[in-house]
C-alpha atoms as a PDB file:
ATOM      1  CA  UNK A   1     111.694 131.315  95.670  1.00  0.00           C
ATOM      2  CA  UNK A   2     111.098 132.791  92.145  1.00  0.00           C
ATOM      3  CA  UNK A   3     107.830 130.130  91.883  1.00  0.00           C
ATOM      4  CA  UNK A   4     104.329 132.340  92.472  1.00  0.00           C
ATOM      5  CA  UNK A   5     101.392 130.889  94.796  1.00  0.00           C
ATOM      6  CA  UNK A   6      97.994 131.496  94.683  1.00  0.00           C
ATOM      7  CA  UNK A   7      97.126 133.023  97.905  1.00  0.00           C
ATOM      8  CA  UNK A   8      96.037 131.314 100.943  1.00  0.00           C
ATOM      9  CA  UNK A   9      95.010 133.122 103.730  1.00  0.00           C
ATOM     10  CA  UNK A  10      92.563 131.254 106.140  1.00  0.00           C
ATOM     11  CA  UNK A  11      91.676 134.741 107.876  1.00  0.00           C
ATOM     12  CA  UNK A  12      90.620 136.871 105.166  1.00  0.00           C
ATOM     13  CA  UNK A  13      86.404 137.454 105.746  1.00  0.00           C
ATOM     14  CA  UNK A  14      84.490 137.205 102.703  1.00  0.00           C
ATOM     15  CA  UNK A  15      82.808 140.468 101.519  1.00  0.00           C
ATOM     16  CA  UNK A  16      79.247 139.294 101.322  1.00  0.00           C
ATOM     17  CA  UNK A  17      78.293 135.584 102.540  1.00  0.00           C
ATOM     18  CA  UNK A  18      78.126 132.388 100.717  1.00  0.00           C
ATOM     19  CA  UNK A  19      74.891 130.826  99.462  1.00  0.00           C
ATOM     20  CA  UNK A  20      74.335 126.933  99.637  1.00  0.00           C
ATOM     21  CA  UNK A  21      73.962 126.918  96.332  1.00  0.00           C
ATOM     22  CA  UNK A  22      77.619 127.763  95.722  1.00  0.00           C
ATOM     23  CA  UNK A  23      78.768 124.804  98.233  1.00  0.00           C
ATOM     24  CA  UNK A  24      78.795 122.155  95.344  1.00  0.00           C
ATOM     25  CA  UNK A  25      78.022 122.291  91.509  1.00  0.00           C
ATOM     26  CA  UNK A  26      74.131 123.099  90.211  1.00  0.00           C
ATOM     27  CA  UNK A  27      74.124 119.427  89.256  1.00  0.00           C
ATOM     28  CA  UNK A  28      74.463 117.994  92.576  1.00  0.00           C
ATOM     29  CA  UNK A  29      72.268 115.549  94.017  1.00  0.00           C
ATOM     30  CA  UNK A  30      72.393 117.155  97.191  1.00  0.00           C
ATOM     31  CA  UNK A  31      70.114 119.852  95.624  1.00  0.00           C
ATOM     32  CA  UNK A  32      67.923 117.544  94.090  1.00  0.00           C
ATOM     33  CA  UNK A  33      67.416 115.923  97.239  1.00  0.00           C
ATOM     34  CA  UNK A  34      66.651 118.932  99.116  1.00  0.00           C
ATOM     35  CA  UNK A  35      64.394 120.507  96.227  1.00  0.00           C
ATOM     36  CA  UNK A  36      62.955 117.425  96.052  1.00  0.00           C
ATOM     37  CA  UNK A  37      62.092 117.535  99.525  1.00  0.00           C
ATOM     38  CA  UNK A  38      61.302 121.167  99.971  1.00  0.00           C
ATOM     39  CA  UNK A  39      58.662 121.415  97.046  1.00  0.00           C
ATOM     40  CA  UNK A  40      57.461 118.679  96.378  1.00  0.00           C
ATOM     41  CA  UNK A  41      56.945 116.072  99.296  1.00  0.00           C
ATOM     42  CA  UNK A  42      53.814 116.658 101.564  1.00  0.00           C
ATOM     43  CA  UNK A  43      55.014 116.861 104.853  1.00  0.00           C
ATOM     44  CA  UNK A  44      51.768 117.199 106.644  1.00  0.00           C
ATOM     45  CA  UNK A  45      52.439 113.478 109.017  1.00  0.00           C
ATOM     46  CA  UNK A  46      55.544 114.984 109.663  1.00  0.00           C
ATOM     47  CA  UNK A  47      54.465 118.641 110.645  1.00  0.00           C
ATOM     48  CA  UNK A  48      51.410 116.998 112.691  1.00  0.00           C
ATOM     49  CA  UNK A  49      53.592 115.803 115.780  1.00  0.00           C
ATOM     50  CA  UNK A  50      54.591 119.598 116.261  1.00  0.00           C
ATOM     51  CA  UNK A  51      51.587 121.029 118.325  1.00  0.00           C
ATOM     52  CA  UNK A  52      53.365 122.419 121.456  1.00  0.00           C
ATOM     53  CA  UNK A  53      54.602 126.131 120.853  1.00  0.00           C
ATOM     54  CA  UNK A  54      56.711 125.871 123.850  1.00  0.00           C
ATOM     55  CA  UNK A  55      60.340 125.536 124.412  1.00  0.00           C
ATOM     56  CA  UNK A  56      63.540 126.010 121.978  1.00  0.00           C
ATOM     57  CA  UNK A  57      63.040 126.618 118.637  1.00  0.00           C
ATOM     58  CA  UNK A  58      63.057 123.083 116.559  1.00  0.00           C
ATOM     59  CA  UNK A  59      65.369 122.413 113.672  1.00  0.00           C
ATOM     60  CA  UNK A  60      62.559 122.517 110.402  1.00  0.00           C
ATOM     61  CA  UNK A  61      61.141 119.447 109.830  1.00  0.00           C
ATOM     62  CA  UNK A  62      61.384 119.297 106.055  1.00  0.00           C
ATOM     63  CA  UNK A  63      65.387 120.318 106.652  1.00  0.00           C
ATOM     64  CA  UNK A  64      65.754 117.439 108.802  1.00  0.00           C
ATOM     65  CA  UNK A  65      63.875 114.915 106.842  1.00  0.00           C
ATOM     66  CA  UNK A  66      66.296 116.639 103.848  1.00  0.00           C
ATOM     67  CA  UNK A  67      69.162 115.665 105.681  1.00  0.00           C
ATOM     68  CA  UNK A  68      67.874 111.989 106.823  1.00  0.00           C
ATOM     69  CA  UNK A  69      67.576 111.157 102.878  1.00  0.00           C
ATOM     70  CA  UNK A  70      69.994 112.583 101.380  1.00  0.00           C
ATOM     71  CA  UNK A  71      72.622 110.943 104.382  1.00  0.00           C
ATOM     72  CA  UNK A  72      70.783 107.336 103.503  1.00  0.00           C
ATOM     73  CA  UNK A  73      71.151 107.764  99.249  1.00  0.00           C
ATOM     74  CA  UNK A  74      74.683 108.620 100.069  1.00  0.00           C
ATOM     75  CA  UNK A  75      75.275 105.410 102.400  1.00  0.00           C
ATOM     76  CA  UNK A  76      75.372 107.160 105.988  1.00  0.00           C
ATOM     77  CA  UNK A  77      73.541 105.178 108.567  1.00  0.00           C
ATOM     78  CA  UNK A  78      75.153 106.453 111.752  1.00  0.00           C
ATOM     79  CA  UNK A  79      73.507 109.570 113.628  1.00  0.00           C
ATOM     80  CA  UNK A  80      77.090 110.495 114.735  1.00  0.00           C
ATOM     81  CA  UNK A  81      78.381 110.483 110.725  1.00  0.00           C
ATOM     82  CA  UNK A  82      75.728 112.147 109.985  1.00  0.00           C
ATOM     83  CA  UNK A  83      76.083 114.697 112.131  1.00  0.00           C
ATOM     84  CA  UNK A  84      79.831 115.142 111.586  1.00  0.00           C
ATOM     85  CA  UNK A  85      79.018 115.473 107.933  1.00  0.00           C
ATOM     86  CA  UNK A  86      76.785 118.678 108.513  1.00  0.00           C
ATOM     87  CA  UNK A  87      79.790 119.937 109.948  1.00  0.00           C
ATOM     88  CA  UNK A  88      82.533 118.786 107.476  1.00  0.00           C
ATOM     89  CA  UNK A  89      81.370 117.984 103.971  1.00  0.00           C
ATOM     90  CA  UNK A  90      79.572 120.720 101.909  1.00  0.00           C
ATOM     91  CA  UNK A  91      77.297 118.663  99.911  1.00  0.00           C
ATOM     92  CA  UNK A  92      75.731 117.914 103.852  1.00  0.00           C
ATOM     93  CA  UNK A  93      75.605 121.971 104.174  1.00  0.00           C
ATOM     94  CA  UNK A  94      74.182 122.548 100.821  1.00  0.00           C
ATOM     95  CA  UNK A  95      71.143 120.507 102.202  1.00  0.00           C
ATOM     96  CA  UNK A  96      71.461 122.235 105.262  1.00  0.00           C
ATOM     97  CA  UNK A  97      71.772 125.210 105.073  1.00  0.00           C
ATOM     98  CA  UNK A  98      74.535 125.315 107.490  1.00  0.00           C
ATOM     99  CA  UNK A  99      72.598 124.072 110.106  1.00  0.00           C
ATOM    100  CA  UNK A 100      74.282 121.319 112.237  1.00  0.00           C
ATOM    101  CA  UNK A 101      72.314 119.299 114.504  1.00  0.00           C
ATOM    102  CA  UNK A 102      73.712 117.311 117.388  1.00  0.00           C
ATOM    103  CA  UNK A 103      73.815 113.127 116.557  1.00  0.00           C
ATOM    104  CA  UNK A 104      70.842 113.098 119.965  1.00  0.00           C
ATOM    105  CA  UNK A 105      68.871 115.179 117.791  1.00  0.00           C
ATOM    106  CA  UNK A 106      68.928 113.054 114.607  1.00  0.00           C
ATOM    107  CA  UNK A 107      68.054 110.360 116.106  1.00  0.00           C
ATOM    108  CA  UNK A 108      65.078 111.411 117.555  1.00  0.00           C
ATOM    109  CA  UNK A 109      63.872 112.904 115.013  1.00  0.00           C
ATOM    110  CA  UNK A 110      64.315 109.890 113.088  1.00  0.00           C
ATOM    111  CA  UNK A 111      62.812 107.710 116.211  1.00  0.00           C
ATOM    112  CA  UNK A 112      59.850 110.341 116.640  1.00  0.00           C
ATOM    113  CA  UNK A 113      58.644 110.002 112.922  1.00  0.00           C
ATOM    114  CA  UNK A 114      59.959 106.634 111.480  1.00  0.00           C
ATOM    115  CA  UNK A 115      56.252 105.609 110.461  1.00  0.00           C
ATOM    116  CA  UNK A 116      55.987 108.978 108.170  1.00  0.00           C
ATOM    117  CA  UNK A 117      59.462 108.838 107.164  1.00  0.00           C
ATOM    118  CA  UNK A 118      59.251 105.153 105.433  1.00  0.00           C
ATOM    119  CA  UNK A 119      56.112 106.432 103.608  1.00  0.00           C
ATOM    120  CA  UNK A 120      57.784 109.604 101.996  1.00  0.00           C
ATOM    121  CA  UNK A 121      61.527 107.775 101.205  1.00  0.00           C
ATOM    122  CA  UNK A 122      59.447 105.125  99.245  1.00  0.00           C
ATOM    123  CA  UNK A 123      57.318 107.990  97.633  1.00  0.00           C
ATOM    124  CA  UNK A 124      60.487 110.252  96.934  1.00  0.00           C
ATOM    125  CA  UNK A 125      62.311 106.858  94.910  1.00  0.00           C
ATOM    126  CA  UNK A 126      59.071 105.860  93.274  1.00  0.00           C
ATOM    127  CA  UNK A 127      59.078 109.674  91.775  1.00  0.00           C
ATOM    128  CA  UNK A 128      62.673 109.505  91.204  1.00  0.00           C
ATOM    129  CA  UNK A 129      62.320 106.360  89.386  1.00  0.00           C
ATOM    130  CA  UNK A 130      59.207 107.931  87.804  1.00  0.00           C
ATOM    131  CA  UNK A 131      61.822 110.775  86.449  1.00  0.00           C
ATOM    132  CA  UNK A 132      63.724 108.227  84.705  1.00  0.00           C
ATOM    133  CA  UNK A 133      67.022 108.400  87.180  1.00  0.00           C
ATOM    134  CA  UNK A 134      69.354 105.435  87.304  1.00  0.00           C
ATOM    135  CA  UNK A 135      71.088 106.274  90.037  1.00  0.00           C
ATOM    136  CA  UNK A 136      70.445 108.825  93.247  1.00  0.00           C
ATOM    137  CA  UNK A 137      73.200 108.599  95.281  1.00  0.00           C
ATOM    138  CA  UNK A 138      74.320 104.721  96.047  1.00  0.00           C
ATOM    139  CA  UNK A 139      71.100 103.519  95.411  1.00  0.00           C
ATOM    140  CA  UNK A 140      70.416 101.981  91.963  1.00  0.00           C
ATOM    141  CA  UNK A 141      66.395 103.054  90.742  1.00  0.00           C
ATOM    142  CA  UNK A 142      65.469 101.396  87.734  1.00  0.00           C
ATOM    143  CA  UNK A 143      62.927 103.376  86.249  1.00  0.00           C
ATOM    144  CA  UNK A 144      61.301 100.728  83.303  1.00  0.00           C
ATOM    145  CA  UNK A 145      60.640  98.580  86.210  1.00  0.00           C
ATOM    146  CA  UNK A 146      58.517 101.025  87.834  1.00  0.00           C
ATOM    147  CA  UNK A 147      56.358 102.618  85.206  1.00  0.00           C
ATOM    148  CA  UNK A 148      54.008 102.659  84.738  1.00  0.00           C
ATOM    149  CA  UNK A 149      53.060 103.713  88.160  1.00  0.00           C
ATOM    150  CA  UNK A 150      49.187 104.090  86.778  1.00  0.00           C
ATOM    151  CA  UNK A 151      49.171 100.832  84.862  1.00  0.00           C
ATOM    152  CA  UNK A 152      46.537 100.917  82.146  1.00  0.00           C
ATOM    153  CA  UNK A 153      45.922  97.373  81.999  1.00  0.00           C
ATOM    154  CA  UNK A 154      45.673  94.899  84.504  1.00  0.00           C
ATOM    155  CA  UNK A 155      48.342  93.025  83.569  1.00  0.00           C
ATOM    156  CA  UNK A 156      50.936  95.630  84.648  1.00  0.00           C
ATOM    157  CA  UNK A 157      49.448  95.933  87.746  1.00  0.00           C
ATOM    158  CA  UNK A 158      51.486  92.777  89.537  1.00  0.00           C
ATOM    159  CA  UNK A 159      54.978  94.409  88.068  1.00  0.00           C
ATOM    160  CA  UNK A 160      54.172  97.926  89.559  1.00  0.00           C
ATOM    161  CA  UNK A 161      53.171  96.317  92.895  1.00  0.00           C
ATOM    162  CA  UNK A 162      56.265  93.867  92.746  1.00  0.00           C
ATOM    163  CA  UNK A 163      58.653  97.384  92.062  1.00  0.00           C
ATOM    164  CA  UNK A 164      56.991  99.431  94.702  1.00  0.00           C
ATOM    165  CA  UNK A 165      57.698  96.560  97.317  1.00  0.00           C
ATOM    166  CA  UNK A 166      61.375  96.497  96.210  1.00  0.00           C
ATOM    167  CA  UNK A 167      61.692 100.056  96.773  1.00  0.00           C
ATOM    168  CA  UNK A 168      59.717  99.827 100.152  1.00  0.00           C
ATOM    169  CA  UNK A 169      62.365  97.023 101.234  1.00  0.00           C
ATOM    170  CA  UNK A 170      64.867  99.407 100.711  1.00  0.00           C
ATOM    171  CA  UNK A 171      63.525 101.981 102.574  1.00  0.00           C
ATOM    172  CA  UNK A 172      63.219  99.456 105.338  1.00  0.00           C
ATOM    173  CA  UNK A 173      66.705  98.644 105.254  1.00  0.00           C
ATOM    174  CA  UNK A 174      68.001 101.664 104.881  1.00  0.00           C
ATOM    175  CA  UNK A 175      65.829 102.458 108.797  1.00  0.00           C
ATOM    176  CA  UNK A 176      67.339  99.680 109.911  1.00  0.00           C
ATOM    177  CA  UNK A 177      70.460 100.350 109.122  1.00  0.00           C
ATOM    178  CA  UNK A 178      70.372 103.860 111.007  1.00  0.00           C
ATOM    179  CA  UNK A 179      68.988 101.835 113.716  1.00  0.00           C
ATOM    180  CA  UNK A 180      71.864  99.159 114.070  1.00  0.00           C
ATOM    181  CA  UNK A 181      74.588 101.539 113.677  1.00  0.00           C
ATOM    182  CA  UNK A 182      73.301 104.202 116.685  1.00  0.00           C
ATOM    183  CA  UNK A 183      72.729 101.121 119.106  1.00  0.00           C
ATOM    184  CA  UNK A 184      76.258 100.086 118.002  1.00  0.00           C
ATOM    185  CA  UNK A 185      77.645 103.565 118.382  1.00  0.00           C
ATOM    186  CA  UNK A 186      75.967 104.171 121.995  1.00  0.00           C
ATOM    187  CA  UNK A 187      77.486 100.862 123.292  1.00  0.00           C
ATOM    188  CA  UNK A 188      80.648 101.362 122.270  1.00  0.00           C
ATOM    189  CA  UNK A 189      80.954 105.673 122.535  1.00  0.00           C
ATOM    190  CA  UNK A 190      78.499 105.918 125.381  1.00  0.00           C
ATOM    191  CA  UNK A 191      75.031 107.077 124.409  1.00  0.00           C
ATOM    192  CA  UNK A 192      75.952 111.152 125.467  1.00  0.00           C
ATOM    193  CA  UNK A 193      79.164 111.326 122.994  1.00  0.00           C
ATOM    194  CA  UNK A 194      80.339 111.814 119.528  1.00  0.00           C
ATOM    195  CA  UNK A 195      83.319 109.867 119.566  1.00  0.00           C
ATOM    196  CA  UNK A 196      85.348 112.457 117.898  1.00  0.00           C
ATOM    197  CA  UNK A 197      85.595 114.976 120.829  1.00  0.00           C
ATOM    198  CA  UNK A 198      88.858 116.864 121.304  1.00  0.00           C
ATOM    199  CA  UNK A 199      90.246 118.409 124.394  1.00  0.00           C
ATOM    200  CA  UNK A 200      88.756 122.075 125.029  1.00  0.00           C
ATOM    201  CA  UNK A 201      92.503 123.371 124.614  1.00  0.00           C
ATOM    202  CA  UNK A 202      92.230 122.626 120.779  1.00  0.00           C
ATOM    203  CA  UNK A 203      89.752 125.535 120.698  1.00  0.00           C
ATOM    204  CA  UNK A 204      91.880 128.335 121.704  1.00  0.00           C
ATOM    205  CA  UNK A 205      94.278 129.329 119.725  1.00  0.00           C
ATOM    206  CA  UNK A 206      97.052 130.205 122.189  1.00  0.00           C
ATOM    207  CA  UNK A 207      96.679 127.199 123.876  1.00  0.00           C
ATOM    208  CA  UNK A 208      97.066 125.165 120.850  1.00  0.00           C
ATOM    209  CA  UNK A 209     100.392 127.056 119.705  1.00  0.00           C
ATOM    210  CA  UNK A 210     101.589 126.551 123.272  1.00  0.00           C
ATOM    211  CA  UNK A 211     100.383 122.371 123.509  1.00  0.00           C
ATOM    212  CA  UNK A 212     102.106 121.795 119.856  1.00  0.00           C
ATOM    213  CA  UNK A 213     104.882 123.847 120.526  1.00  0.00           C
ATOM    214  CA  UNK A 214     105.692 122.066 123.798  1.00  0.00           C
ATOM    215  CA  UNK A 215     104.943 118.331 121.831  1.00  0.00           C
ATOM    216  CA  UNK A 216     107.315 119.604 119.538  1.00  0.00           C
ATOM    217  CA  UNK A 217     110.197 120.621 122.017  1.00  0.00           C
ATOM    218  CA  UNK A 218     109.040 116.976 123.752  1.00  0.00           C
ATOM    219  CA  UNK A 219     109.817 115.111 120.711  1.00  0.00           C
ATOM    220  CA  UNK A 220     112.865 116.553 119.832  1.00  0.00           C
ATOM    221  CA  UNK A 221     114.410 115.898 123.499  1.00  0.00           C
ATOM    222  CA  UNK A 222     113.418 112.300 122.348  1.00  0.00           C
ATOM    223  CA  UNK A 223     115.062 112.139 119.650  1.00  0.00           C
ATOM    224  CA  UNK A 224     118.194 113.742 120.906  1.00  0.00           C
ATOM    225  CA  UNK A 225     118.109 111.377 123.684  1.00  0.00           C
ATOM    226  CA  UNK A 226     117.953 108.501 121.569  1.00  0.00           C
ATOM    227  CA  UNK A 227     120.529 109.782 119.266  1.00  0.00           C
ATOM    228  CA  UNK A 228     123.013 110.237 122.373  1.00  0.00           C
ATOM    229  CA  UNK A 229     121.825 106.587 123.631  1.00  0.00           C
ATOM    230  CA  UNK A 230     123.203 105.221 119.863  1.00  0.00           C
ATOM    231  CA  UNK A 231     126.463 107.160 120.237  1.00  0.00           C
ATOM    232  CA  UNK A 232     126.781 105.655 124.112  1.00  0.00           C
ATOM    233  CA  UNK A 233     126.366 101.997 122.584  1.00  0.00           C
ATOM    234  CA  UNK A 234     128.562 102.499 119.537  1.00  0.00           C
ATOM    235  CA  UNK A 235     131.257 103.779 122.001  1.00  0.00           C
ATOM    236  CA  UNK A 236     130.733 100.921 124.500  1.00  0.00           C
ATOM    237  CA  UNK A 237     130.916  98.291 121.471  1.00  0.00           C
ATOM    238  CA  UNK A 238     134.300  99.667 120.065  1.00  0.00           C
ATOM    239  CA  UNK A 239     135.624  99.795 123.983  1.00  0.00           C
ATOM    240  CA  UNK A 240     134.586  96.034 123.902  1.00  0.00           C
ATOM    241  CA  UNK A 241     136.523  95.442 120.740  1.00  0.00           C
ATOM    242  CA  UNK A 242     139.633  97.045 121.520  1.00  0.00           C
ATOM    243  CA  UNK A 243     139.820  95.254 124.505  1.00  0.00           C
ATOM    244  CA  UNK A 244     139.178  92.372 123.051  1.00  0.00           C
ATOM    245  CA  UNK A 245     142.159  93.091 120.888  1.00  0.00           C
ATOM    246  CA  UNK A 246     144.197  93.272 123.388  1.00  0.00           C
ATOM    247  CA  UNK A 247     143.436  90.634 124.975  1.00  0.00           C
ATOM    248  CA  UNK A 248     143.868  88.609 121.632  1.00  0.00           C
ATOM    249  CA  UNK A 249     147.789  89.752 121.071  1.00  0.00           C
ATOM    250  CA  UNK A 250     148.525  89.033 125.110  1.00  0.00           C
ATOM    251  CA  UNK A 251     147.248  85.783 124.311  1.00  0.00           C
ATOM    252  CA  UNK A 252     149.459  85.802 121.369  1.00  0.00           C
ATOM    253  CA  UNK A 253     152.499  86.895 122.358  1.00  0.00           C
ATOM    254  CA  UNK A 254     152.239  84.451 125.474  1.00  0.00           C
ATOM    255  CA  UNK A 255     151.481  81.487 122.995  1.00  0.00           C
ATOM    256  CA  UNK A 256     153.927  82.883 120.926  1.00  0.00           C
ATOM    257  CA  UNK A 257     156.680  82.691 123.908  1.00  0.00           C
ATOM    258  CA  UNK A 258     155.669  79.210 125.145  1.00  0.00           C
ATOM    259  CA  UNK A 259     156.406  77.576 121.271  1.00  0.00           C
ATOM    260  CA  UNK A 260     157.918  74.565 121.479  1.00  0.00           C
ATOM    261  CA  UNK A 261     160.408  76.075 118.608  1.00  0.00           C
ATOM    262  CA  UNK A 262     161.650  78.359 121.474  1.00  0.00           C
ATOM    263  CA  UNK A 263     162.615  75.626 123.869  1.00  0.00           C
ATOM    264  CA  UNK A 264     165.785  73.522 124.803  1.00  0.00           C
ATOM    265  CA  UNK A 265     163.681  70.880 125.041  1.00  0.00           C
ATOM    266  CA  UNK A 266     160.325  69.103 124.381  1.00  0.00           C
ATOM    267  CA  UNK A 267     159.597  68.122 127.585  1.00  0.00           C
ATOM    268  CA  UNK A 268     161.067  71.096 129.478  1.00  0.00           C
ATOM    269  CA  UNK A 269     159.140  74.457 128.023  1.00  0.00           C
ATOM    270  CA  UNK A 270     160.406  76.948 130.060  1.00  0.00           C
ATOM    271  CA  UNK A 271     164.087  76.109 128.991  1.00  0.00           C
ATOM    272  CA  UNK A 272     165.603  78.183 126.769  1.00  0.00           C
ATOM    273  CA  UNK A 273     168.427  77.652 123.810  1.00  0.00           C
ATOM    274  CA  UNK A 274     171.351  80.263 124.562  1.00  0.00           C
ATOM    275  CA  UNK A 275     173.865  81.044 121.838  1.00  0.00           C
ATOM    276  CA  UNK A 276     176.876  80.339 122.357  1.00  0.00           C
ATOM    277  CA  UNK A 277     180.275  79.431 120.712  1.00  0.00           C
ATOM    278  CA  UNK A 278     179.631  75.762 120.674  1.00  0.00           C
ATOM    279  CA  UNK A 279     177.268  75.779 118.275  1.00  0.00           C
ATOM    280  CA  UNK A 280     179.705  76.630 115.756  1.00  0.00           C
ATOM    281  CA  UNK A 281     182.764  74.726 117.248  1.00  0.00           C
ATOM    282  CA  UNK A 282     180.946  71.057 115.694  1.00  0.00           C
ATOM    283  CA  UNK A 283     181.429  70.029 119.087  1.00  0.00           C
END
């Protein structure tokens, strides 16, 4: 192979560990959401609810809220996508951090504070519109239909009010949405799983190899076996055919011998015509 590849090795260990903010391009929404979130919102309804020093460490509640936004913009309703995408997509772990919460524990959180939430999705699109963005994620923000959002006459009053309950309704839905789609998941999963578990072999190494390598030698017995089953038919069908041959020329040569051209007479088949001198004696 004279052709030169870039190198690919999946155990090298990086010298000095990534940062989030080299998971996806400076331009990202996922760190405008998270910014957004991190500096700017006031958090204080959502802090509130933590009072109790005891137990586990929480996951922070400004990450969390973070992820529950940005998931919505981007059209993720489910608690279980959600949480598969903190462990899959790096946009998810840019807002993360890396942290990956369990699908149980975005729900809750979503459940525990869905009064505070509402109020500080509608206020993070109003601002966004406010910015003058079109788009943030897969939701469309007009921003001329929102300013301006301290109307100096009263005339614009009714059109601010009229924008800030569109944006509210789509706050509303997008709750709802998460809603539907973890009662729908819980029926059909069971409320305690993903969905996308795999067998605890997968995470060992050796026990993989050993699994695929023994799927492999599985599936080409099968194949063989099927290939052997072909050869058994075709060699059954031309057994068939030769003996059907020869049982066509049998029944031939036996047609052949009872011809009427072959007999004395025509209503006597089995006689024969000998040879003989009279024939040519005009007798």
């Amino acid at each position: 192979m004279s052709k030169r590849f870039l190198p690919w090795d999946v155990d090298q260990v990086s010298l000095f560990p990534p940062s989030v903010s080299d998971y996806v391009p400076v331009s990202h929404p996922a760190h405008f959401v998270r910014d957004l979130v991190r500096d700017e919102l006031d958090l204080e309804a959502v802090y509130a609810s933590y009072d109790d020093a005891r137990g586990a460490p929480a996951f922070h509640p400004a990450m969390m809220t973070a992820l529950l936004l940005y998931a919505y913009t981007q059209g993720l309703y489910s608690s279980r996508r959600i949480a598969r995408a903190c462990e899959d997509r790096l946009d998810f772990l840019a807002v993360t951090a890396s942290s990956k919460p369990d699908f149980r524990t975005i729900s809750e959180f979503r459940k525990r504070h869905l009064k505070a939430l509402s109020g500080l999705f509608v206020q993070v699109l109003k601002l966004c519109a406010e910015a003058g963005l079109v788009m943030l994620g897969h939701v469309a923000l007009d921003g001329t239909k929102i300013k301006p959002m301290r109307p100096s006459t009263g005339d614009e009053l009714p059109v601010m009010q009229k924008a800030e309950a569109a944006l509210a309704a789509e706050v509303a839905s997008w709750l709802k949405s998460a809603e539907a789609a973890d009662r729908r998941d819980d029926a059909s999963l069971g409320a305690g799983q993903r969905g996308d578990e795999l067998p605890d072999w997968v995470a060992d190494k050796q026990q993989r190899l050993t699994r695929i390598r023994e799927a492999k030698a599985a599936l080409e017995a099968e194949a063989r076996a099927k290939e052997d089953a072909k050869a058994a038919r075709r060699r059954a069908m031309m057994t068939i055919a030769a003996m059907d041959r020869g049982q066509a020329a049998s029944l031939s040569i036996r047609q052949e011998r009872l011809s009427p051209r072959h007999s004395a007479t025509c209503t006597d088949p089995d006689s024969r015509i000998m040879p003989g001198r009279w024939l040519h004696s005009g007798v």
